[in-house]
N, C-alpha and C. Protein backbone atom coordinates (compact mmCIF):
# COMPACT_ATOMS: atom_id res chain seq x y z
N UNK A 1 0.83 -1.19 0.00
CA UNK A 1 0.00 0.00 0.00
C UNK A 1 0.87 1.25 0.00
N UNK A 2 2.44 1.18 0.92
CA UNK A 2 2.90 2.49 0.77
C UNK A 2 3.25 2.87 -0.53
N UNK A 3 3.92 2.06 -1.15
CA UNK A 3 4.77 1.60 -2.48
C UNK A 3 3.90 2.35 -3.59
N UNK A 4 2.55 1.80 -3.01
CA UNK A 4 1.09 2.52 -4.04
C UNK A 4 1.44 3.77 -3.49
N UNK A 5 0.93 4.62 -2.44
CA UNK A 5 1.36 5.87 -2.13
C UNK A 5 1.75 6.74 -2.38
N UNK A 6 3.22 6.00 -2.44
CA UNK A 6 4.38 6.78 -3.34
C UNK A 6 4.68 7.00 -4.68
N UNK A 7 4.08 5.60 -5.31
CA UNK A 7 4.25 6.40 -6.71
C UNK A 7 3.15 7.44 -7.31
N UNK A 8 1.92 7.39 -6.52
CA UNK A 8 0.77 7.86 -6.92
C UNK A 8 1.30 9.14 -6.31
N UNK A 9 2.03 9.96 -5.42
CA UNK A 9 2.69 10.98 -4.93
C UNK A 9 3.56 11.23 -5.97
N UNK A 10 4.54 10.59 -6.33
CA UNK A 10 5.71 10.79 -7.76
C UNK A 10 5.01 11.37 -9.09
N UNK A 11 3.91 10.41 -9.28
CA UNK A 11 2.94 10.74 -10.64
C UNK A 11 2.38 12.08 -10.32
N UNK A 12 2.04 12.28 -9.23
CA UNK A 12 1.58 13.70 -8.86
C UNK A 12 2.34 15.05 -9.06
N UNK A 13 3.51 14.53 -8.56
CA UNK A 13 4.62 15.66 -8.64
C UNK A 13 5.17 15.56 -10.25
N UNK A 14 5.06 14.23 -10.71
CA UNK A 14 5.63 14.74 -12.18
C UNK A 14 4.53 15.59 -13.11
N UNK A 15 3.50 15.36 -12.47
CA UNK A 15 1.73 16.11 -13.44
C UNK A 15 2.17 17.78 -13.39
N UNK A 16 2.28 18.31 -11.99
CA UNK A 16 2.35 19.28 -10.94
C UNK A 16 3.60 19.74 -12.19
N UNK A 17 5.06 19.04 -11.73
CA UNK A 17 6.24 19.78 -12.75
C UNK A 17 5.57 19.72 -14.57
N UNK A 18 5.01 19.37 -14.93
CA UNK A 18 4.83 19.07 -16.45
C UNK A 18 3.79 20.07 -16.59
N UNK A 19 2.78 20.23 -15.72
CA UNK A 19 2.04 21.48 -15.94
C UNK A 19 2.37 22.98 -16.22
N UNK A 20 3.43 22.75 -14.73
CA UNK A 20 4.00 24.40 -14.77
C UNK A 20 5.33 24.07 -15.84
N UNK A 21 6.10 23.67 -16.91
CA UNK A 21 6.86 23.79 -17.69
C UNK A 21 5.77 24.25 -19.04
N UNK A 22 4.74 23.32 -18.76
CA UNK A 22 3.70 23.66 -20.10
C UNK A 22 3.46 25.21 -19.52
N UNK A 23 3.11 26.00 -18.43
CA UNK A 23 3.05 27.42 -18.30
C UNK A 23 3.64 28.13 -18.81
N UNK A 24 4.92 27.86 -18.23
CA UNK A 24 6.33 28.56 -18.48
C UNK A 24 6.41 28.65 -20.09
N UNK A 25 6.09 27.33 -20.41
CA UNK A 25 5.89 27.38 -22.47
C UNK A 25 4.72 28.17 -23.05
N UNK A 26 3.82 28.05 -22.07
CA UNK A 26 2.67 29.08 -22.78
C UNK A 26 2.63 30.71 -22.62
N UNK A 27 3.24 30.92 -21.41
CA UNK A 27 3.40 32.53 -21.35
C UNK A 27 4.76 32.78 -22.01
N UNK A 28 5.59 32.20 -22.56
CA UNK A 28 6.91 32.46 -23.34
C UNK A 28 6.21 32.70 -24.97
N UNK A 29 5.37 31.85 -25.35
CA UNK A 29 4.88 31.88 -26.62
C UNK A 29 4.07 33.31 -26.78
N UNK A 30 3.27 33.14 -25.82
CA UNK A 30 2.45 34.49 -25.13
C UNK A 30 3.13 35.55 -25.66
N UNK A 31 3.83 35.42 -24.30
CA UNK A 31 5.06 37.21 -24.78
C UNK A 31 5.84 37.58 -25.92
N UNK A 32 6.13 36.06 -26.90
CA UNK A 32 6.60 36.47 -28.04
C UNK A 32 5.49 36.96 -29.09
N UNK A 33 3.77 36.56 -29.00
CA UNK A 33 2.40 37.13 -29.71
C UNK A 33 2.40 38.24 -29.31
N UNK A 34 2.71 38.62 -28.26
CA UNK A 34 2.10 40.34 -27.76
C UNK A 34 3.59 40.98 -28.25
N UNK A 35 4.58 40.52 -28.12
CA UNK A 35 5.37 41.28 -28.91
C UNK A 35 5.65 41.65 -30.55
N UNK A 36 4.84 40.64 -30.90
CA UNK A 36 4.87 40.52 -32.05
C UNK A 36 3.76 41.59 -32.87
N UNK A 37 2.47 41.37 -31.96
CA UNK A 37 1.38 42.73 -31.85
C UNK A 37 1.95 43.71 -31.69
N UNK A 38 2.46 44.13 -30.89
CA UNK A 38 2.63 45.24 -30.31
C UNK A 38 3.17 46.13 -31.79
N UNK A 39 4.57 45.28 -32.20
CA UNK A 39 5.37 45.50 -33.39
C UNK A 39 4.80 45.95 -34.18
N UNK A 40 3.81 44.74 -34.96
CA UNK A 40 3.06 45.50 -35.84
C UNK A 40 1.90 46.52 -36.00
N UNK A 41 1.45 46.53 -35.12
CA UNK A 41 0.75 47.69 -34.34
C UNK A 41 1.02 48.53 -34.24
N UNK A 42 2.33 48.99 -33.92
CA UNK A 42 2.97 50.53 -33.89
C UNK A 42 2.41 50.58 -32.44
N UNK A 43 2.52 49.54 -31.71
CA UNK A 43 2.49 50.16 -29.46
C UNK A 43 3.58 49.65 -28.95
N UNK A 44 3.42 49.98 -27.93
CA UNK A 44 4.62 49.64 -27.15
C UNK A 44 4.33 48.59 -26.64
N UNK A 45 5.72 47.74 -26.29
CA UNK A 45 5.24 46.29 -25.41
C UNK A 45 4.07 46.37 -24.16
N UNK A 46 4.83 48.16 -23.59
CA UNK A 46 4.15 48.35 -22.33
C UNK A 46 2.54 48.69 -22.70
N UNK A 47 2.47 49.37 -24.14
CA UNK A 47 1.03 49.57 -24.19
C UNK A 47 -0.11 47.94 -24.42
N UNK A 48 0.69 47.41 -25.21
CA UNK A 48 -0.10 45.84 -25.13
C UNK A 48 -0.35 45.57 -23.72
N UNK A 49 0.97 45.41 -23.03
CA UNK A 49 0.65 44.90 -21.62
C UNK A 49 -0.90 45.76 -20.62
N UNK A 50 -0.80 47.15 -20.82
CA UNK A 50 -2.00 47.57 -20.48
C UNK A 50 -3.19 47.39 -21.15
N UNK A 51 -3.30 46.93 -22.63
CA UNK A 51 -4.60 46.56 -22.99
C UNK A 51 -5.08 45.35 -22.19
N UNK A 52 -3.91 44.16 -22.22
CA UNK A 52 -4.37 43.38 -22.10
C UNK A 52 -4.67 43.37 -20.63
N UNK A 53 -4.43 44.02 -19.61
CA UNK A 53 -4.66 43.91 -18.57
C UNK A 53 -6.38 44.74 -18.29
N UNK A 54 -6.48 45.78 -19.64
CA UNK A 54 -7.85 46.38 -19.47
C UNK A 54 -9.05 45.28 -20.00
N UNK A 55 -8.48 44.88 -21.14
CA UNK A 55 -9.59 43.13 -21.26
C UNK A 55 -9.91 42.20 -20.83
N UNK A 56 -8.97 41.89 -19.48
CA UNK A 56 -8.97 40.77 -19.13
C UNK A 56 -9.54 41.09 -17.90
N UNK A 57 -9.62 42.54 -17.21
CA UNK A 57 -10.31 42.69 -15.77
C UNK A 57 -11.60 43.32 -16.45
N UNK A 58 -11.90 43.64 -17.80
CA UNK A 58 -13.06 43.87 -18.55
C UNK A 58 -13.65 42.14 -18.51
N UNK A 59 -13.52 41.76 -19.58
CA UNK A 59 -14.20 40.03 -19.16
C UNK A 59 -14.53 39.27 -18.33
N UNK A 60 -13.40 40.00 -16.79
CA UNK A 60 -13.85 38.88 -15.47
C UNK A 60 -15.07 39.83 -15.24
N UNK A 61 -15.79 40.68 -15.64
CA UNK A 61 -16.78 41.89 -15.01
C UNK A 61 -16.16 42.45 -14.03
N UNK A 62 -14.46 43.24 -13.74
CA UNK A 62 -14.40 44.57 -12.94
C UNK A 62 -13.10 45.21 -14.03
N UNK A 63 -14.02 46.20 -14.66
CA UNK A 63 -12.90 47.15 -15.27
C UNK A 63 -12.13 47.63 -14.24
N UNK A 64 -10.89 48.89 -14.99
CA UNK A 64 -9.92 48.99 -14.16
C UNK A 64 -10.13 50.54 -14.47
N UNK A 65 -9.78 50.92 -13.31
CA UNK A 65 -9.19 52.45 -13.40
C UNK A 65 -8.03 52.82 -13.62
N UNK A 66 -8.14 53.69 -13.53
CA UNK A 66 -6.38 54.30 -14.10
C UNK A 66 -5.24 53.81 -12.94
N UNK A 67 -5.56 54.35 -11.75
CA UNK A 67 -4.83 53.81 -10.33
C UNK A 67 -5.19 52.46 -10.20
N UNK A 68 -5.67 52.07 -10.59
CA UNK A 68 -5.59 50.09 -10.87
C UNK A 68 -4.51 49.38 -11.90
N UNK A 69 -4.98 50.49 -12.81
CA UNK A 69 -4.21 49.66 -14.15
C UNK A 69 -2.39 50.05 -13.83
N UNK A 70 -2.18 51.92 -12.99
CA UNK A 70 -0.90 51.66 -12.80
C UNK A 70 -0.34 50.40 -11.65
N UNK A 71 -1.15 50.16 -10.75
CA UNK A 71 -0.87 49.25 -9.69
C UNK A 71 -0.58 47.72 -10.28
N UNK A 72 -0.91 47.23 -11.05
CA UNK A 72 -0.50 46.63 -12.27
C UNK A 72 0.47 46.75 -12.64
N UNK A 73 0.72 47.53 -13.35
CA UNK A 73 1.87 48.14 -14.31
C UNK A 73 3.00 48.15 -13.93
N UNK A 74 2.88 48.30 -12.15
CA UNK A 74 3.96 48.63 -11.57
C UNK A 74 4.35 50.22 -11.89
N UNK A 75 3.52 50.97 -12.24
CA UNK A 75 4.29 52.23 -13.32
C UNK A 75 4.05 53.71 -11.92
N UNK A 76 4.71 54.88 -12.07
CA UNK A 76 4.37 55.97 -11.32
C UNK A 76 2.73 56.86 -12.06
N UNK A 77 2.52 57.31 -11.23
CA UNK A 77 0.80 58.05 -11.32
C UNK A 77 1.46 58.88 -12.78
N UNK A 78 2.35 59.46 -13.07
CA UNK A 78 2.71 59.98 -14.01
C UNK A 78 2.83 59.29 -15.46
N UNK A 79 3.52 58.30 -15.12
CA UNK A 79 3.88 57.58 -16.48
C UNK A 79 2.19 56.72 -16.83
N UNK A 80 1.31 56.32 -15.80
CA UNK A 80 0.47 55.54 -16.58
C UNK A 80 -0.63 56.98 -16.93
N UNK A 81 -0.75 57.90 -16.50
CA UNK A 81 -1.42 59.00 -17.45
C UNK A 81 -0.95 59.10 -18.47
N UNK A 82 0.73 59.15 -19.20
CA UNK A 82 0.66 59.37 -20.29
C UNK A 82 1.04 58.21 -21.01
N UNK A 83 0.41 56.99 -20.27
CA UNK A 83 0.39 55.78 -21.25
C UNK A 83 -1.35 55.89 -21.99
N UNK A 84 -2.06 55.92 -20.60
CA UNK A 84 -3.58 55.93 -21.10
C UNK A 84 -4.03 56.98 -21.65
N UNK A 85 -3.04 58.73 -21.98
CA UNK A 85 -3.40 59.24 -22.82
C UNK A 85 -2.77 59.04 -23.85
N UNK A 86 -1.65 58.67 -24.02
CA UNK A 86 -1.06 57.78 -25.40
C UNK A 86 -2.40 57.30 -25.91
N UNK A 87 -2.79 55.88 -25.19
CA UNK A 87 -3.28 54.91 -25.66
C UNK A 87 -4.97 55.29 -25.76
N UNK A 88 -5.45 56.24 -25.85
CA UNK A 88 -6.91 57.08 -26.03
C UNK A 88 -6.73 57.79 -27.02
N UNK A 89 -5.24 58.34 -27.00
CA UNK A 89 -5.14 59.38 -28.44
C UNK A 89 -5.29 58.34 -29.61
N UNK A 90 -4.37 57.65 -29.57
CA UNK A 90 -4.58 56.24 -30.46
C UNK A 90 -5.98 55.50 -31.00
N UNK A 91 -6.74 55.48 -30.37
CA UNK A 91 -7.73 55.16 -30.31
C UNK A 91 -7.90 53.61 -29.75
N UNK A 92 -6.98 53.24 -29.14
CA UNK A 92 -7.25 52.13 -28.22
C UNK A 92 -7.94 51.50 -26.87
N UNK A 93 -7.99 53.23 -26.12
CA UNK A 93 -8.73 53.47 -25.12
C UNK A 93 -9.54 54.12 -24.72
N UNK A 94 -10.68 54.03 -23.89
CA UNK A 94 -11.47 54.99 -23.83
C UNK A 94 -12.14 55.36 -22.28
N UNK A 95 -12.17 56.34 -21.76
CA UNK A 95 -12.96 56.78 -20.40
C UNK A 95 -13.84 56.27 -20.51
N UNK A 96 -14.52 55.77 -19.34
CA UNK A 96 -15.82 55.69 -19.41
C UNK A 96 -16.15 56.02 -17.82
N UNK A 97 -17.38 56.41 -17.32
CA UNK A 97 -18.55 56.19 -16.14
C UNK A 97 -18.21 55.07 -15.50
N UNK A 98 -17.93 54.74 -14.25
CA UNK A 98 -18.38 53.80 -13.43
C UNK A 98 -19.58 53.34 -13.51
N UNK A 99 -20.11 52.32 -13.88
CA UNK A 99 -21.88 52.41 -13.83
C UNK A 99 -22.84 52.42 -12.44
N UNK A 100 -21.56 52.18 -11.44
CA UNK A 100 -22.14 52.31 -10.05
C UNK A 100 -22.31 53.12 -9.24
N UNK A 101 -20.85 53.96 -9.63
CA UNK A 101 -20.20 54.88 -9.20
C UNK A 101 -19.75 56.28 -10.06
N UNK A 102 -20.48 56.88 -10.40
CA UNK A 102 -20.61 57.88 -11.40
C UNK A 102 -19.42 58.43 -11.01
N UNK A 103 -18.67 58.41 -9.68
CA UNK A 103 -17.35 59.43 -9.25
C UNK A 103 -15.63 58.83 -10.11
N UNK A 104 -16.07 57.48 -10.04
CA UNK A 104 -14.96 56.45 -10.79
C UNK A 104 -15.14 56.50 -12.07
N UNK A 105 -14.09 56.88 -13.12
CA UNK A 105 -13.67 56.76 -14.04
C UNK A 105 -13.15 55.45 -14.53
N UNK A 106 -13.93 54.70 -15.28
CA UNK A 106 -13.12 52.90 -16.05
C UNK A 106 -12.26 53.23 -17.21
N UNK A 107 -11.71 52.37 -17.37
CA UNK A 107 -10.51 52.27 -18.94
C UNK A 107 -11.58 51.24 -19.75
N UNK A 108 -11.88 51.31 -20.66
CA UNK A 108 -12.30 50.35 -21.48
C UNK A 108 -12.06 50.57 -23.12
N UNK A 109 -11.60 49.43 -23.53
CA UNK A 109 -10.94 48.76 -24.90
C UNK A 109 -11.69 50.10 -25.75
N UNK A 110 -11.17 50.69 -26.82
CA UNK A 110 -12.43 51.39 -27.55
C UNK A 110 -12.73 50.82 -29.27
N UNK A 111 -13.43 51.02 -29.84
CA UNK A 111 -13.96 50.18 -30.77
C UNK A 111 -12.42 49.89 -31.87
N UNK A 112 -11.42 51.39 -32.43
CA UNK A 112 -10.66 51.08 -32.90
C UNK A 112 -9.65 49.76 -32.38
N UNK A 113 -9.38 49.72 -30.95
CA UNK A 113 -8.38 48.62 -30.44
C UNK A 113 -8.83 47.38 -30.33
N UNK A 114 -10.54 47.36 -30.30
CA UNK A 114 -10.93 45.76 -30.51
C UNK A 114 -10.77 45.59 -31.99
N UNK A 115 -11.07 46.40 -32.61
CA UNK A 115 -10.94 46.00 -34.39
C UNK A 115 -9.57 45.46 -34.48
N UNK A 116 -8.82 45.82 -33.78
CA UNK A 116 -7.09 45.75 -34.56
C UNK A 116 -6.84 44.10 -33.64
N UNK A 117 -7.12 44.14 -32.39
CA UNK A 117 -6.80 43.01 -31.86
C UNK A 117 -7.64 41.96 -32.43
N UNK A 118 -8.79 42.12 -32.75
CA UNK A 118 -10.01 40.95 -33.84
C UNK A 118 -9.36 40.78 -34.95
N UNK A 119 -8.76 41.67 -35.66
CA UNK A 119 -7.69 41.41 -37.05
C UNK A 119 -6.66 40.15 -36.65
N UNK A 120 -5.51 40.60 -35.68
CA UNK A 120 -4.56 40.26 -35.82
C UNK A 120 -5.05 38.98 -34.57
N UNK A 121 -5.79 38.26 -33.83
CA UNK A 121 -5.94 37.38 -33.11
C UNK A 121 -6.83 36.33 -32.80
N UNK A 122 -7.73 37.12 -34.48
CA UNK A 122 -8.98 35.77 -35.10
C UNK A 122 -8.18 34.79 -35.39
N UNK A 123 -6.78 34.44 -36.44
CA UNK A 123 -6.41 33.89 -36.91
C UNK A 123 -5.43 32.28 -35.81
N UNK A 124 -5.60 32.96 -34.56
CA UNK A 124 -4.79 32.47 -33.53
C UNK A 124 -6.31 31.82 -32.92
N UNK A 125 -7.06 32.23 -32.93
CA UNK A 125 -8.11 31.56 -31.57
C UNK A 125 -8.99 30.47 -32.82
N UNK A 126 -8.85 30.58 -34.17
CA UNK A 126 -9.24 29.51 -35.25
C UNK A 126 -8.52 28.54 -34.84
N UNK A 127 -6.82 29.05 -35.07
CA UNK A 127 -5.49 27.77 -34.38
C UNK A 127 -6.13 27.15 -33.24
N UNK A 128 -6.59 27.80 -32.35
CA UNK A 128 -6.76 27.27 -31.02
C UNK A 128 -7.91 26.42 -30.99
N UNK A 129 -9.13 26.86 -31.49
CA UNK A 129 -10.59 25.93 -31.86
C UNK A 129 -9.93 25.13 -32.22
N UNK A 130 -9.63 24.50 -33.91
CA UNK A 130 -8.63 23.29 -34.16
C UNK A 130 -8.45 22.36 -32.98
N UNK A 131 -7.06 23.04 -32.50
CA UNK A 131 -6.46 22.49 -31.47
C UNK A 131 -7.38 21.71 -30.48
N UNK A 132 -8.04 22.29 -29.96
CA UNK A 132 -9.27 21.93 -29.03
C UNK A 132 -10.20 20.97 -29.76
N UNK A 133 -10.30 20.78 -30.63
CA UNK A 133 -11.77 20.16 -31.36
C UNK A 133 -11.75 18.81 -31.11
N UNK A 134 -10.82 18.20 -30.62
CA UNK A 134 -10.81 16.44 -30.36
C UNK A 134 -10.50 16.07 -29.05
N UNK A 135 -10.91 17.10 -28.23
CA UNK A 135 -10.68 17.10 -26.32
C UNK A 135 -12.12 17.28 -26.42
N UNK A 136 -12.26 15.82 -25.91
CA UNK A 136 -13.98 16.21 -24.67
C UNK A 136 -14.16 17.67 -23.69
N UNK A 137 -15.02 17.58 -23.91
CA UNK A 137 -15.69 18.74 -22.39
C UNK A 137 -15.28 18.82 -21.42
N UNK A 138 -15.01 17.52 -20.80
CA UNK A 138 -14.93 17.72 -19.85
C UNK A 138 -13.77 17.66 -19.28
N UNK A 139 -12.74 17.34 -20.49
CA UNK A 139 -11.65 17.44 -20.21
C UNK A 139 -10.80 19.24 -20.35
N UNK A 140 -11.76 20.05 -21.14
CA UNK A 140 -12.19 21.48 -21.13
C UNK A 140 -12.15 22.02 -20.40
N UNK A 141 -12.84 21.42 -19.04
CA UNK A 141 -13.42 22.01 -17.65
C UNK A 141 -12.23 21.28 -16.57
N UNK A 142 -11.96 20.29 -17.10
CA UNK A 142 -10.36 20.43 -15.97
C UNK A 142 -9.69 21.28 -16.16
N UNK A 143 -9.16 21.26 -17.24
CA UNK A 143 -8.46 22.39 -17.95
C UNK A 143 -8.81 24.11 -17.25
N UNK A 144 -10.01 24.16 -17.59
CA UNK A 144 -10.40 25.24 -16.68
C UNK A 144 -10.30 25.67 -15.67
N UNK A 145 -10.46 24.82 -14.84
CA UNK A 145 -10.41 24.55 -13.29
C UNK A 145 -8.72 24.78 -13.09
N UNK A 146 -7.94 24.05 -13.56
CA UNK A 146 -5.53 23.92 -13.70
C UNK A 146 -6.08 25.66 -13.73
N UNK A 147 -6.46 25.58 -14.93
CA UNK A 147 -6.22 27.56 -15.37
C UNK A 147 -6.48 28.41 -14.26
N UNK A 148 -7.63 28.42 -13.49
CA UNK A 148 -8.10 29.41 -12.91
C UNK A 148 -7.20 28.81 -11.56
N UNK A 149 -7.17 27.93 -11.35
CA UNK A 149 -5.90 27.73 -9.85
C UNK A 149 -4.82 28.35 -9.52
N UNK A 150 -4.30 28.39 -11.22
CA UNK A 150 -2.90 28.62 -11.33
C UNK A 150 -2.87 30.38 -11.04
N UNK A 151 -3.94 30.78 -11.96
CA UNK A 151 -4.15 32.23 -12.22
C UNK A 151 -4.52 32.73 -10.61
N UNK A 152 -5.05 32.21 -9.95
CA UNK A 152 -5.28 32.33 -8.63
C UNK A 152 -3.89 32.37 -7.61
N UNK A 153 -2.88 31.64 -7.55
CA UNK A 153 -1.65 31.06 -6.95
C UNK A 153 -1.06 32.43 -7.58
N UNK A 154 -0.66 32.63 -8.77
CA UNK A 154 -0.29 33.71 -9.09
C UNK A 154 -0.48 35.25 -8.69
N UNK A 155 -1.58 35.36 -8.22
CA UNK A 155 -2.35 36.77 -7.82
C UNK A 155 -1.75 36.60 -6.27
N UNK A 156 -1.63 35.42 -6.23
CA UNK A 156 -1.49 35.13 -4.30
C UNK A 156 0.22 35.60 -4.12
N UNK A 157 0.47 34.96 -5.14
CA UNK A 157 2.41 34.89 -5.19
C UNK A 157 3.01 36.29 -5.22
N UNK A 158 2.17 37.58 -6.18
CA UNK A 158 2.20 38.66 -6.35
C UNK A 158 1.74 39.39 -5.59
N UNK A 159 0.74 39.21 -4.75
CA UNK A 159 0.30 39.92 -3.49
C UNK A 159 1.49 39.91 -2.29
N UNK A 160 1.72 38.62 -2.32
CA UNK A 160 2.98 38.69 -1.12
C UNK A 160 3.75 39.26 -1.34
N UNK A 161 4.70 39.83 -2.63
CA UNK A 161 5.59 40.18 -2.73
C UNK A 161 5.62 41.34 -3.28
N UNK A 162 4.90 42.20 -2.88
CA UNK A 162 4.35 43.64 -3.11
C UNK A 162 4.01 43.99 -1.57
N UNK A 163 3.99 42.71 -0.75
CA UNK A 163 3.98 43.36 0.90
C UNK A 163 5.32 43.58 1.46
């Protein structure tokens, strides 16, 4: 029974290491697409990095404010004003209303920066359907479940080390 134990502990830890190398491979591929956007785009790495951080707290349902998105950024109150007025002159970003809070100002995507990212990242999420089309569901929803853990552990890992 221990013998069972242990390798079922080993298989665990090799799942555990093979997962996070597949991470490490997917945000490397990652950062070479957003750099590659960015490039042809005419933005800066740093301006991708703030879209994507305005879409992605847009999709979970809590946009970001400006003092959110620099807290993020890591950036000074200075430099992310004249990123998000960069990136508004551009037409990538746009003010909007709090809808709760009429006093809060949101960042949200504006119609020119979804057009350009729908151009250049239809062709990647077709790749990805493909890819996906011969995985069950429910093997989808594990998948889901690794994702949002990891993405979770991460927020945790970054919280500590900002204390």
């Amino acid at each position: 029974m221990f013998g069972y134990m242990l390798a079922a502990m080993e298989d665990r830890g090799a799942l555990e290491l093979l997962i996070a190398t597949d991470v490490r491979a997917l945000t490397a591929e990652s950062d070479q697409i957003g750099r590659d956007f960015a490039t042809r785009n005419n933005v800066a790495v740093n301006d991708f990095r703030a879209l994507l951080h305005v879409m992605v707290a847009d999709a979970a349902g809590s946009p970001l404010s400006a003092g959110e998105l620099r807290s993020l950024m890591g950036t000074s109150g200075a430099a992310i004003t004249y990123l998000v007025e960069r990136m508004i002159g551009s037409g990538h970003l746009r003010r909007e209303a709090h809808a709760h809070d009429r006093r809060k100002v949101i960042l949200r995507c504006d119609a020119h920066g979804l057009a350009v990212a729908r151009d250049y990242f239809t062709p990647l999420q077709q790749l990805n359907s493909r890819a996906l089309a011969g995985l069950p569901d429910d093997d989808l929803q594990a998948a889901h479940r690794v994702f949002t853990a990891l993405v979770a552990a991460m927020r945790e890992f970054q919280d500590a080390a900002d204390d």
